[in-house]
Protein backbone atom coordinates (compact mmCIF):
# COMPACT_ATOMS: atom_id res chain seq x y z
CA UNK A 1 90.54 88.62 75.77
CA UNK A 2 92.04 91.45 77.95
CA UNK A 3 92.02 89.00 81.15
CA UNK A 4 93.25 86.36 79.01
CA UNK A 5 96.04 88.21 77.69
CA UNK A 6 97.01 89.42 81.50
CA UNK A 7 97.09 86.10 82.77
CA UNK A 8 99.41 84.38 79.87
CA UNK A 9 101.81 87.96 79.95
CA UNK A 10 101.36 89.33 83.58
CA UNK A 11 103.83 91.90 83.07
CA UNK A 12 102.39 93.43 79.97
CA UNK A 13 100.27 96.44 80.12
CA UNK A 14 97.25 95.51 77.82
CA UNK A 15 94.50 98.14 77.96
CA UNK A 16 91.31 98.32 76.09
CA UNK A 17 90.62 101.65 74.01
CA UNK A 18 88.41 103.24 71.30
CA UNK A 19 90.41 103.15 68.11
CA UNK A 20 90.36 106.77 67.75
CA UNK A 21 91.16 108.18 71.69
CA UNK A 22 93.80 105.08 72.49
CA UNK A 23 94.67 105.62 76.58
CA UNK A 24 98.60 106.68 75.79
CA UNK A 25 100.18 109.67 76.18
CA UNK A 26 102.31 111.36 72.71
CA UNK A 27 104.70 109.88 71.73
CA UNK A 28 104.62 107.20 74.12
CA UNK A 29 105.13 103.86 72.18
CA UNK A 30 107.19 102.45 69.54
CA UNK A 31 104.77 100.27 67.93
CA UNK A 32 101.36 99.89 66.56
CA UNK A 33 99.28 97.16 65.25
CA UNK A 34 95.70 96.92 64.21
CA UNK A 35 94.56 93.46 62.31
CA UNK A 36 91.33 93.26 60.94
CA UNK A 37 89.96 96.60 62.74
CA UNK A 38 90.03 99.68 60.03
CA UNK A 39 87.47 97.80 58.32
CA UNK A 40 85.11 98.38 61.44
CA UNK A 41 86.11 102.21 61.07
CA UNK A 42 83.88 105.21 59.91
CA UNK A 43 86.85 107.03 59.62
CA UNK A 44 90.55 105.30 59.49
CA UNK A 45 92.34 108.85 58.98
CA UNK A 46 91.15 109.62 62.09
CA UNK A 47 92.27 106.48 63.78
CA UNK A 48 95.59 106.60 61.79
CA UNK A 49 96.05 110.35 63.03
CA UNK A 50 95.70 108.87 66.59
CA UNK A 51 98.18 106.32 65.91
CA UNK A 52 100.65 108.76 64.89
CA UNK A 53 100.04 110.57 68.17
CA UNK A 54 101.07 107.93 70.09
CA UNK A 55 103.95 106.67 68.38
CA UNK A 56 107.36 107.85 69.32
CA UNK A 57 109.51 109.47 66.06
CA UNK A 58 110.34 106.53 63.73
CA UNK A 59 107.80 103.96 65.41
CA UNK A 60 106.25 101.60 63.42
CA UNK A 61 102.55 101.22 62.40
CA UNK A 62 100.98 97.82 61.28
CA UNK A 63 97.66 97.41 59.97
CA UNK A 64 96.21 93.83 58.69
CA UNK A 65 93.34 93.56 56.97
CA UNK A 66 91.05 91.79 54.04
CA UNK A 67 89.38 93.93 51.51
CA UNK A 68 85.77 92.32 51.24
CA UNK A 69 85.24 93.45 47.54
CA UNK A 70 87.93 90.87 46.77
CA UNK A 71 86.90 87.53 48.09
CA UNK A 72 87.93 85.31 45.07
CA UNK A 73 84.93 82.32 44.61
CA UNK A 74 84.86 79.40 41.85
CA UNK A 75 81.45 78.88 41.44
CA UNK A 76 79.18 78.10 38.48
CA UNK A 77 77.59 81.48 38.51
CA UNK A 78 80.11 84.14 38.73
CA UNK A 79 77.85 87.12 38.01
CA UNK A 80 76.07 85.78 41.15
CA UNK A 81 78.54 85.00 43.05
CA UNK A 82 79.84 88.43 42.52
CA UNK A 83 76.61 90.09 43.52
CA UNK A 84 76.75 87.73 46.94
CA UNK A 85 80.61 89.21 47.39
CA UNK A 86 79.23 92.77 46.98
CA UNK A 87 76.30 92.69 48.78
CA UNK A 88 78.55 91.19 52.32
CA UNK A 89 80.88 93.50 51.53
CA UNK A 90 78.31 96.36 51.46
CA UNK A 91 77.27 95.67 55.14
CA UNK A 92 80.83 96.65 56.47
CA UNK A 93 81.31 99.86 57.51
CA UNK A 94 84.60 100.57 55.17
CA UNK A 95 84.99 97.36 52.95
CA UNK A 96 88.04 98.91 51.31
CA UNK A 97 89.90 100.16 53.78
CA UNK A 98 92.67 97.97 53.38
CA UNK A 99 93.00 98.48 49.96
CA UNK A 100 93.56 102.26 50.98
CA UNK A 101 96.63 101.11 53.62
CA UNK A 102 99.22 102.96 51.60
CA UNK A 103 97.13 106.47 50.85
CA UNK A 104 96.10 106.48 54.28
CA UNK A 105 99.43 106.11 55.91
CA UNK A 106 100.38 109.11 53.76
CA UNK A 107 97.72 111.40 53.74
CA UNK A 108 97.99 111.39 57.67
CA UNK A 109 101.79 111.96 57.40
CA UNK A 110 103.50 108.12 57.74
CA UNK A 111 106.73 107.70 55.88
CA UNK A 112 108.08 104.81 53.90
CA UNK A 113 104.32 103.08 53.55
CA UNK A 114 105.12 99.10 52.13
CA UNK A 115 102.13 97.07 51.26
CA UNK A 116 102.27 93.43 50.59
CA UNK A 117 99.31 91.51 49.91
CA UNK A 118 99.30 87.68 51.54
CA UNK A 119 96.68 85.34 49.56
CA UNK A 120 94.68 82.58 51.84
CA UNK A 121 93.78 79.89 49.34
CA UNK A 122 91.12 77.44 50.96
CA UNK A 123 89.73 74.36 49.07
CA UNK A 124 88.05 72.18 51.52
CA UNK A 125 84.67 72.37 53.82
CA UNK A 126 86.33 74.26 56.68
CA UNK A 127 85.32 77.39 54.90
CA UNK A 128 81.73 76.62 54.18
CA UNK A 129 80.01 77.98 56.90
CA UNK A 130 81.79 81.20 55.84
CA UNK A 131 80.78 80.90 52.21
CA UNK A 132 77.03 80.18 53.67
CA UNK A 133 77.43 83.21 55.98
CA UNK A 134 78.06 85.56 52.42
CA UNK A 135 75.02 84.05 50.95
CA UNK A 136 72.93 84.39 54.17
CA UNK A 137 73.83 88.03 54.45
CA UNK A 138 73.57 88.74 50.65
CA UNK A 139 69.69 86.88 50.94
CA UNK A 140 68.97 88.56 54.31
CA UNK A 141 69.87 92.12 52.44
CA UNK A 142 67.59 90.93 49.42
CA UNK A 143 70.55 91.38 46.92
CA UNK A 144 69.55 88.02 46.23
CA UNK A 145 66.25 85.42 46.39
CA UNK A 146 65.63 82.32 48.44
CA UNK A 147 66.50 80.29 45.03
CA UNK A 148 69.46 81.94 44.69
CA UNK A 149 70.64 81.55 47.43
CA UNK A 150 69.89 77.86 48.00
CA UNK A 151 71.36 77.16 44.97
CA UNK A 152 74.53 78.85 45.28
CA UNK A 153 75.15 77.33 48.67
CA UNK A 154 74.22 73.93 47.14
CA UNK A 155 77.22 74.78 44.66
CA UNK A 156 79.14 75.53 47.04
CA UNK A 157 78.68 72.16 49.29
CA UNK A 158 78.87 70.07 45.85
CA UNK A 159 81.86 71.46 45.40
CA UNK A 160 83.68 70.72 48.92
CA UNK A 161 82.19 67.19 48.46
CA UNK A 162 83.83 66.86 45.45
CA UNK A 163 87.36 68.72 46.57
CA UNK A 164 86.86 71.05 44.30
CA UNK A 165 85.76 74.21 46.12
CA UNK A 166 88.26 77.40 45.98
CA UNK A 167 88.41 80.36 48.09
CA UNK A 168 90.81 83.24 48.24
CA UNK A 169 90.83 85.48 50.53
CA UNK A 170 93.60 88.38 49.67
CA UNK A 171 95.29 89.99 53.29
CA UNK A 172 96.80 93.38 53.22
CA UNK A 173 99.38 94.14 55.46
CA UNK A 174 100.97 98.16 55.26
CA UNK A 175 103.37 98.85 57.58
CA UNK A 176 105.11 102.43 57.67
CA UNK A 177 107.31 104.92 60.20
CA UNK A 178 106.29 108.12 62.02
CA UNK A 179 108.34 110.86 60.29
């Protein structure tokens, strides 16, 4: 992605770096973005805290991110399709860290944290192999058996067939300044 990114903007400076030990000096840029990366993190604060130490006085931090307790499924069993939700969720390393933007950003010493939330609505058979994936993982976990499974997924393929399958996917996006 890095070469990529250096051959479509040659006179960028991309760089590749560990979340929480970025390769910039204090204080050295105006803006930060993360999307769909503090769910990866043992520990956002610390990443945050690195953030801040890079960002010049009143820079701007944005993070993007789903919270994977709150996929949003139709399906005909919603007690299971709950347990599939929480057992994908359960495999990533900080599920909620999106829902914890706003804290975060504070607790580490951001001002003026906004939150908005952005809702992905899908209801055709593009998303299947990512509604498969949840089951797979929640099966593969044992959260759930073989029938389960193959019946929920069936569910879930009936209802793309039929145009009738509905996923939400809810996306966080915080944004705040350095004091």
């Amino acid at each position: 992605m890095i070469a990529l990114a250096r051959r479509r903007w040659p006179d960028v400076d991309f760089r590749v770096g560990d979340a929480c030990a970025l390769p910039v000096p204090d204080a050295a840029v105006a803006g930060y973005r993360a999307d769909k990366v503090f769910h990866n993190l043992a520990d956002p604060a610390r990443a945050l805290a690195e953030a801040r130490r890079v960002l010049t006085p009143g820079g701007r931090i944005v993070l993007a991110g789903q919270d994977w307790d709150t996929f949003v499924i139709d399906a005909d069993d919603p007690a299971l399709t709950r347990t599939i939700v929480h057992a994908r969720a359960d495999l990533v390393t900080n599920p909620r860290a999106a829902r914890r933007y706003r804290n975060l950003l504070l607790e580490v010493g951001f001002a003026d944290p906004t939150v908005e939330v952005h809702t992905g609505v899908f209801t055709d058979a593009m998303m299947l192999p990512l509604l498969s994936g949840l089951a797979d993982a929640a099966h593969a976990t044992g959260a759930i058996t073989r029938e389960q499974h193959g019946a929920w997924t069936a569910d879930q393929v009936r209802r793309a067939q039929e145009g009738r399958l509905f996923l939400a996917i809810p996306l966080f996006i915080a944004s705040a300044r350095r004091r």
